[in-house]
N, C-alpha and C. Protein backbone atom coordinates (compact mmCIF):
# COMPACT_ATOMS: atom_id res chain seq x y z
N UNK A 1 179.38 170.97 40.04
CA UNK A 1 180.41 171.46 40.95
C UNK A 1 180.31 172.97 41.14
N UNK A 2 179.80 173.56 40.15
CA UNK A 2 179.51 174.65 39.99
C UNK A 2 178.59 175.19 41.18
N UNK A 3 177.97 175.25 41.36
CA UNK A 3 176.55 175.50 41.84
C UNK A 3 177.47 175.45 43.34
N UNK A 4 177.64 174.50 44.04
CA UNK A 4 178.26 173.88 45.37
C UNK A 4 179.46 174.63 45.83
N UNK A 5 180.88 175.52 44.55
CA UNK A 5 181.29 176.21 44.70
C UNK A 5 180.68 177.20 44.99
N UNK A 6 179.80 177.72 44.51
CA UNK A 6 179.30 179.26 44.65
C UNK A 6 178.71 179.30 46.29
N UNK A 7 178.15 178.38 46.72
CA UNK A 7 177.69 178.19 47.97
C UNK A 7 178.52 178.01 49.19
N UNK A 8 179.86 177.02 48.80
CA UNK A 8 180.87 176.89 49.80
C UNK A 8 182.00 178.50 49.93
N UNK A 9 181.74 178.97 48.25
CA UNK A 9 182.42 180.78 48.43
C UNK A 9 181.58 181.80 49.30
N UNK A 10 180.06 181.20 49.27
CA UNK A 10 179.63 182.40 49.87
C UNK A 10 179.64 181.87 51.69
N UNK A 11 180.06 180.54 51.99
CA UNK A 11 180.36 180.50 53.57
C UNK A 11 181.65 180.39 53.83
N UNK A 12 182.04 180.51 53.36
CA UNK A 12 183.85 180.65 53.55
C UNK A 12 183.79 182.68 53.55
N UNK A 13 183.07 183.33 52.68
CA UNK A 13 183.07 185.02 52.91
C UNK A 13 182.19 184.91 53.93
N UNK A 14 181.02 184.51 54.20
CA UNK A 14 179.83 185.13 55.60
C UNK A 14 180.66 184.63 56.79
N UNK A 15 181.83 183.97 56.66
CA UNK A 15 182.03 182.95 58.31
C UNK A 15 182.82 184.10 59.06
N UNK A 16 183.75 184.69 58.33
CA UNK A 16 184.41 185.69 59.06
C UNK A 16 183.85 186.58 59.42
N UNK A 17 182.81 186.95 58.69
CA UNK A 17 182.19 188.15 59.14
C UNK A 17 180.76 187.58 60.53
N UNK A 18 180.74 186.94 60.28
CA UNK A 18 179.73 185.61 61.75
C UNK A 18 180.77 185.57 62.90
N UNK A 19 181.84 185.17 62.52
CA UNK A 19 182.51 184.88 64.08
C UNK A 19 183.73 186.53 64.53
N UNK A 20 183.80 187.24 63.42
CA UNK A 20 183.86 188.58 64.00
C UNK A 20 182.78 189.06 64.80
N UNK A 21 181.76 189.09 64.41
CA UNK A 21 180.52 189.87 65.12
C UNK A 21 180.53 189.02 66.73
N UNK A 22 180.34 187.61 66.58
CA UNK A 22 180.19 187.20 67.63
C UNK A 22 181.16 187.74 68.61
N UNK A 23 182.49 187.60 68.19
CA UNK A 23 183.79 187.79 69.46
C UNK A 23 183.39 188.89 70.19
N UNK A 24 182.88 189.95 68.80
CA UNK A 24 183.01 191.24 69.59
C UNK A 24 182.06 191.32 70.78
N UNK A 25 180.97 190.70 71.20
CA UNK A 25 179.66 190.18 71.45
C UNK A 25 181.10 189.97 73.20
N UNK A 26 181.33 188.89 72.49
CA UNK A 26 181.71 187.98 74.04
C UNK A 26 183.12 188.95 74.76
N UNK A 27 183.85 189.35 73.48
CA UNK A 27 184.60 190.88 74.40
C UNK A 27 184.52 192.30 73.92
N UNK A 28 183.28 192.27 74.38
CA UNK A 28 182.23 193.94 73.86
C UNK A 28 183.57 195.06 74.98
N UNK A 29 183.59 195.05 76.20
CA UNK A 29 184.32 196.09 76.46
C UNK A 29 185.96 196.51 76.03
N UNK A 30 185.99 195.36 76.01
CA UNK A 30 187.87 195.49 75.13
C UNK A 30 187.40 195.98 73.92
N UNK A 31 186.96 195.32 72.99
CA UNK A 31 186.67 196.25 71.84
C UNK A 31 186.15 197.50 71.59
N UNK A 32 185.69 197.88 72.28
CA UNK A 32 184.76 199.15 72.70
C UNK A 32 185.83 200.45 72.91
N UNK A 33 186.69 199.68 73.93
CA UNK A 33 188.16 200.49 74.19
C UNK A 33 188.92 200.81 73.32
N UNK A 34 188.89 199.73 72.18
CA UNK A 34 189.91 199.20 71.00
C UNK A 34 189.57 200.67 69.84
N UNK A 35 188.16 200.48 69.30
CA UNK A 35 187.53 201.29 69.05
C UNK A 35 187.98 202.28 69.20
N UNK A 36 187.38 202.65 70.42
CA UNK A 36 187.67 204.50 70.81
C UNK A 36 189.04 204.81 70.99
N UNK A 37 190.20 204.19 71.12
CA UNK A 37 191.52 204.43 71.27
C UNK A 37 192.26 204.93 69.88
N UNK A 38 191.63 203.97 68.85
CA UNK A 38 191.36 204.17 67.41
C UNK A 38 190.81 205.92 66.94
N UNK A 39 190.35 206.11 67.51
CA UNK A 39 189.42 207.23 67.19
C UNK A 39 187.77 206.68 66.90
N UNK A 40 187.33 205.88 67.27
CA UNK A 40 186.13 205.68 66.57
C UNK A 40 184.97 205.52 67.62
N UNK A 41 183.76 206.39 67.22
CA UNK A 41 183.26 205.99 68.85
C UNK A 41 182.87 204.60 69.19
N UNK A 42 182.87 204.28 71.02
CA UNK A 42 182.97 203.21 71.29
C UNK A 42 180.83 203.10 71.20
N UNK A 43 180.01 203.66 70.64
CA UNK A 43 178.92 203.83 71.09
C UNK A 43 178.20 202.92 69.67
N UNK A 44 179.32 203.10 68.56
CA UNK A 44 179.30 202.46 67.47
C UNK A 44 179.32 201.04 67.06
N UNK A 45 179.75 200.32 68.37
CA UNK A 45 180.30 199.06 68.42
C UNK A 45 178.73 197.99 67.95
N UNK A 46 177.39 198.59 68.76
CA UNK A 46 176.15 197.58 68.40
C UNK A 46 176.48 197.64 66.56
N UNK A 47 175.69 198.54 66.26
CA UNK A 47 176.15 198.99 64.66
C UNK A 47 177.09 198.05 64.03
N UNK A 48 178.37 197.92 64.50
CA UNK A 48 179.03 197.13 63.67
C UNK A 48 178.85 195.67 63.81
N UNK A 49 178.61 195.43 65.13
CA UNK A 49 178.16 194.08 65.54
C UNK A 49 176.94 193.09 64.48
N UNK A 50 175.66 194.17 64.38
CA UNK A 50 174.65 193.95 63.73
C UNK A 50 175.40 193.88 62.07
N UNK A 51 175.81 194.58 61.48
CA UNK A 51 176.48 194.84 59.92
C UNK A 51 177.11 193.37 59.78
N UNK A 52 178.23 193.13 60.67
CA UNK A 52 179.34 191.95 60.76
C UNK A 52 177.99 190.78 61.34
N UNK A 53 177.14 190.38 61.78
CA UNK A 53 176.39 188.86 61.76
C UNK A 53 175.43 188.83 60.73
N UNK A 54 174.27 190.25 60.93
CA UNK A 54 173.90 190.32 59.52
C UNK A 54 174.11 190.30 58.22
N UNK A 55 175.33 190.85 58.06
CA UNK A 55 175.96 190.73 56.71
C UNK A 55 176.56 189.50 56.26
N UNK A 56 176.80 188.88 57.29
CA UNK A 56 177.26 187.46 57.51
C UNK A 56 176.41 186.28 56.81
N UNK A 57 175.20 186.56 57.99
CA UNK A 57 174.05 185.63 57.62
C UNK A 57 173.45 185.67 55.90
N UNK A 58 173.39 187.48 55.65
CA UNK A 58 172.81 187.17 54.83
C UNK A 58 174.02 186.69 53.30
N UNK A 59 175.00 186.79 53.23
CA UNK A 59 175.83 185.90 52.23
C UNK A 59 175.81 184.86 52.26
N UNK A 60 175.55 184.17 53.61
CA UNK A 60 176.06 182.72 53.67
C UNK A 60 174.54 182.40 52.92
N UNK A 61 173.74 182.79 53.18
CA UNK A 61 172.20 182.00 52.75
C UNK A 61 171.68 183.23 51.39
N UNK A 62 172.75 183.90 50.93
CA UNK A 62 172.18 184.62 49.70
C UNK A 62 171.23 185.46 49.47
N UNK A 63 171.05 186.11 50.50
CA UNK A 63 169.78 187.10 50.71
C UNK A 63 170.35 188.18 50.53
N UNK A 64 169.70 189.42 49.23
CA UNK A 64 170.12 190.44 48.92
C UNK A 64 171.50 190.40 48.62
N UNK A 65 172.11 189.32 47.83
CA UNK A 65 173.50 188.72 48.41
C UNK A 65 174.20 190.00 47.79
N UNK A 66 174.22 190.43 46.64
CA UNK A 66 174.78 191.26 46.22
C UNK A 66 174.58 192.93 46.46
N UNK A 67 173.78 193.37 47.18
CA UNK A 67 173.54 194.65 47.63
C UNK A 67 174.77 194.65 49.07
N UNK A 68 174.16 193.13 49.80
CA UNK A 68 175.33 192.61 50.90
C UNK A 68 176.57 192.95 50.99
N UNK A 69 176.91 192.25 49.58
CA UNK A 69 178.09 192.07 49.17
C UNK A 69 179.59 193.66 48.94
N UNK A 70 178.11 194.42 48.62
CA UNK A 70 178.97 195.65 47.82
C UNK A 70 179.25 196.38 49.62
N UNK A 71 177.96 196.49 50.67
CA UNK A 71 177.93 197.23 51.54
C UNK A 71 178.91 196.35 52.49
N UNK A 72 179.34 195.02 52.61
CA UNK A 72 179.99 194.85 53.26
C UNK A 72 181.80 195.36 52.88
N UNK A 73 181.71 195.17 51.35
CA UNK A 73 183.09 195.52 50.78
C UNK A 73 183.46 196.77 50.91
N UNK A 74 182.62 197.78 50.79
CA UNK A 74 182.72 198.76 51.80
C UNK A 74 183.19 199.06 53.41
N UNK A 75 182.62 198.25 54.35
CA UNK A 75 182.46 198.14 55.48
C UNK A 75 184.01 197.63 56.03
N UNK A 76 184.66 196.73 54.89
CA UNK A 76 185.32 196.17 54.94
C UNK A 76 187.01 196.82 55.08
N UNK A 77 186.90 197.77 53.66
CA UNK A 77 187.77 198.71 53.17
C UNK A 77 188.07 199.45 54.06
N UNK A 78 187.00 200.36 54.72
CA UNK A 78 187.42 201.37 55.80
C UNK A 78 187.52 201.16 56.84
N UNK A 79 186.99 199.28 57.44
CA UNK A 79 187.73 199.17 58.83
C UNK A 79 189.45 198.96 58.67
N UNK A 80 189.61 198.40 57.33
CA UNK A 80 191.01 198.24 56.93
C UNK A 80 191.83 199.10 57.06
N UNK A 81 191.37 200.62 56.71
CA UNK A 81 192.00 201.99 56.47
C UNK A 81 192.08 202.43 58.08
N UNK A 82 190.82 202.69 59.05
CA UNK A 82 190.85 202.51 60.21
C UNK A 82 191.98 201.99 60.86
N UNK A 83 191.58 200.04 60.92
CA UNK A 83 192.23 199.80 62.12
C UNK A 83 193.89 198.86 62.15
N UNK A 84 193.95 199.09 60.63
CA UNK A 84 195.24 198.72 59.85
C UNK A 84 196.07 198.89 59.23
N UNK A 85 196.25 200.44 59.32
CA UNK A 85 197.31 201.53 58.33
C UNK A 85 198.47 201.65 59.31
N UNK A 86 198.85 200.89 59.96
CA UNK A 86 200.09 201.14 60.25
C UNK A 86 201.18 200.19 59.47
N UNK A 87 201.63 200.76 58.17
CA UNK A 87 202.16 199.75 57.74
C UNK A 87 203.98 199.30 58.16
N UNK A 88 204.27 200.08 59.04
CA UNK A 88 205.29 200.21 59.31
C UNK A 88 205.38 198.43 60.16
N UNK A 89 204.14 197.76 60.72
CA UNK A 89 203.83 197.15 61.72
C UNK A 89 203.23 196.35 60.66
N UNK A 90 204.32 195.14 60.81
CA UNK A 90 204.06 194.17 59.08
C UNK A 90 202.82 193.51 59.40
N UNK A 91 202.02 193.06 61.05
CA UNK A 91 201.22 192.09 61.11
C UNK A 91 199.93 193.54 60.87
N UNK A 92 200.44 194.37 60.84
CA UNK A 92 198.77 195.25 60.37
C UNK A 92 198.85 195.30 58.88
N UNK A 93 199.92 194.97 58.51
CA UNK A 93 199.98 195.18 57.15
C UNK A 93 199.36 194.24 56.35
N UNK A 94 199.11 192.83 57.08
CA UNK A 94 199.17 191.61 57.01
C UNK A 94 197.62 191.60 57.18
N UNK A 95 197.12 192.06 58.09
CA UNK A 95 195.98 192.47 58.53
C UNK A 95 194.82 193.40 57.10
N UNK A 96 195.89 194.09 56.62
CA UNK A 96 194.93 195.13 56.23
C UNK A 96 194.68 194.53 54.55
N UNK A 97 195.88 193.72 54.24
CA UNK A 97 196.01 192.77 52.82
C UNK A 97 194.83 191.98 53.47
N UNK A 98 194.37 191.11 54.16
CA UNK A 98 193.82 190.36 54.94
C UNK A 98 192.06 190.76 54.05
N UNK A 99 191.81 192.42 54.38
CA UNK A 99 190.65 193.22 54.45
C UNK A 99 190.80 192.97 52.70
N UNK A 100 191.46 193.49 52.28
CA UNK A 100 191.83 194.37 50.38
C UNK A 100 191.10 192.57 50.28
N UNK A 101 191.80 191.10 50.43
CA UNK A 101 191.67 189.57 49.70
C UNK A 101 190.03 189.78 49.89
N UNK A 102 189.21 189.91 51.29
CA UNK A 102 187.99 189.63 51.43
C UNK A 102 186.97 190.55 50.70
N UNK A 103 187.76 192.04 50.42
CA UNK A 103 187.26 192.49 49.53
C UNK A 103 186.99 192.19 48.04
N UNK A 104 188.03 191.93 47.74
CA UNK A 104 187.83 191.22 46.62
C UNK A 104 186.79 190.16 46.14
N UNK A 105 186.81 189.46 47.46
CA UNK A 105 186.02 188.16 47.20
C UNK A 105 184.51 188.73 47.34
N UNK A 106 184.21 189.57 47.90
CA UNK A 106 183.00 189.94 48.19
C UNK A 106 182.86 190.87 46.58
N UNK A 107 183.67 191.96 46.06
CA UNK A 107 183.40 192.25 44.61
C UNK A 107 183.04 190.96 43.90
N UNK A 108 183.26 190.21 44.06
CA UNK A 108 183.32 188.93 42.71
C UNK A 108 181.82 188.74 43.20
N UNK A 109 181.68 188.24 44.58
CA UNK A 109 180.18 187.89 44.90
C UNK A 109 179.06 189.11 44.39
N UNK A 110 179.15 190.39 44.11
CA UNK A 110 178.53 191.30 43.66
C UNK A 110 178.21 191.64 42.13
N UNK A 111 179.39 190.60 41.31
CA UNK A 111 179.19 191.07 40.18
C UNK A 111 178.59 189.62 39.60
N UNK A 112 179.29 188.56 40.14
CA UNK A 112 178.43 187.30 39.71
C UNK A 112 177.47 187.04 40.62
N UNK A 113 176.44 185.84 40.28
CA UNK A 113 175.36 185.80 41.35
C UNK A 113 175.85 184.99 42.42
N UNK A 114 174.77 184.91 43.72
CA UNK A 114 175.11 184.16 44.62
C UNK A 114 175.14 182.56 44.21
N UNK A 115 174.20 182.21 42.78
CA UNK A 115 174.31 180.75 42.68
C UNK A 115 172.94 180.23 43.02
N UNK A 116 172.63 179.52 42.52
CA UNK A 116 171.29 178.82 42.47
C UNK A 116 171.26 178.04 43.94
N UNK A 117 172.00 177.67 44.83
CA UNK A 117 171.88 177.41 46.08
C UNK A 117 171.63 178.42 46.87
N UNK A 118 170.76 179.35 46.76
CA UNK A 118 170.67 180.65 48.06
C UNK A 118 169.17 181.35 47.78
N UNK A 119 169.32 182.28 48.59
CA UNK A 119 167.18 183.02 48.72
C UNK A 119 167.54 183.22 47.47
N UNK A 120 168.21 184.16 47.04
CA UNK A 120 167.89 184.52 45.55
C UNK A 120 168.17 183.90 44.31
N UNK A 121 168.35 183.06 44.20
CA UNK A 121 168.47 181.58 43.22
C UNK A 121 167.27 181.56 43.61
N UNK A 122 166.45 180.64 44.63
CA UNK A 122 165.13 180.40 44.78
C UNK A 122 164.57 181.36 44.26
N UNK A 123 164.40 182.79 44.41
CA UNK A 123 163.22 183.78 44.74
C UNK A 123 163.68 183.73 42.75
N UNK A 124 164.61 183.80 42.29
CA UNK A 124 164.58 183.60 40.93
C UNK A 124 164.10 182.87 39.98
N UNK A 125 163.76 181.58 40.47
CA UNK A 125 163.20 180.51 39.94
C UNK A 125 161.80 180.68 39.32
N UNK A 126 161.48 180.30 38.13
CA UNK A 126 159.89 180.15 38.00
C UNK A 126 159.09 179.42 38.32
């Protein structure tokens, strides 16, 4: 059961970060706006796009899972601080707890392994 958890934790963390990247994909100029209204440039948006499917892909299938893991929990934290500090505004607040849970889950994926179901389980194997 073991093994099958570690695999269903690491696509339950890559999925959000897969169908974030995509949306932004299918509403690139609203976000773009969203972005720069934020303060952040809108020129930045490929960048995050690539981070959010890549980073995605590579948890769900365990590649570099834990280098992944730490740079997405990062990635994660300061879009939180970014685009969810209004705490006065309970659904950003809601939002930004939202960022802190996936962080978490992505620390845990960094300090334990991805699990013998993923590239690096394989590439571990003798």
């Amino acid at each position: 059961m073991g093994k099958i958890s570690q695999f269903m934790a690491r696509v339950f963390l890559g999925q959000i970060f897969l169908l974030s990247g995509f949306f932004k994909m299918v509403g690139y100029e609203a976000i773009q706006g969203y972005m720069e209204a934020m303060g952040v440039p809108g020129m930045l948006l490929p960048l995050v796009i690539a981070i959010e499917i890549g980073g995605g892909v590579a948890i769900v299938v365990g590649w570099h899972a834990r280098l992944t893991a730490i740079a997405l929990a990062v990635f994660t934290v300061v879009a939180g601080v970014i685009f969810h500090s209004n705490f006065a505004d309970q659904m950003q607040m809601i939002m930004f707890m939202k960022n802190i849970a996936i962080t978490g889950g992505l620390m845990l994926l960094a300090v334990h392994s991805p699990g013998n179901y993923s590239l690096d389980g394989f590439r571990s194997q003798p």
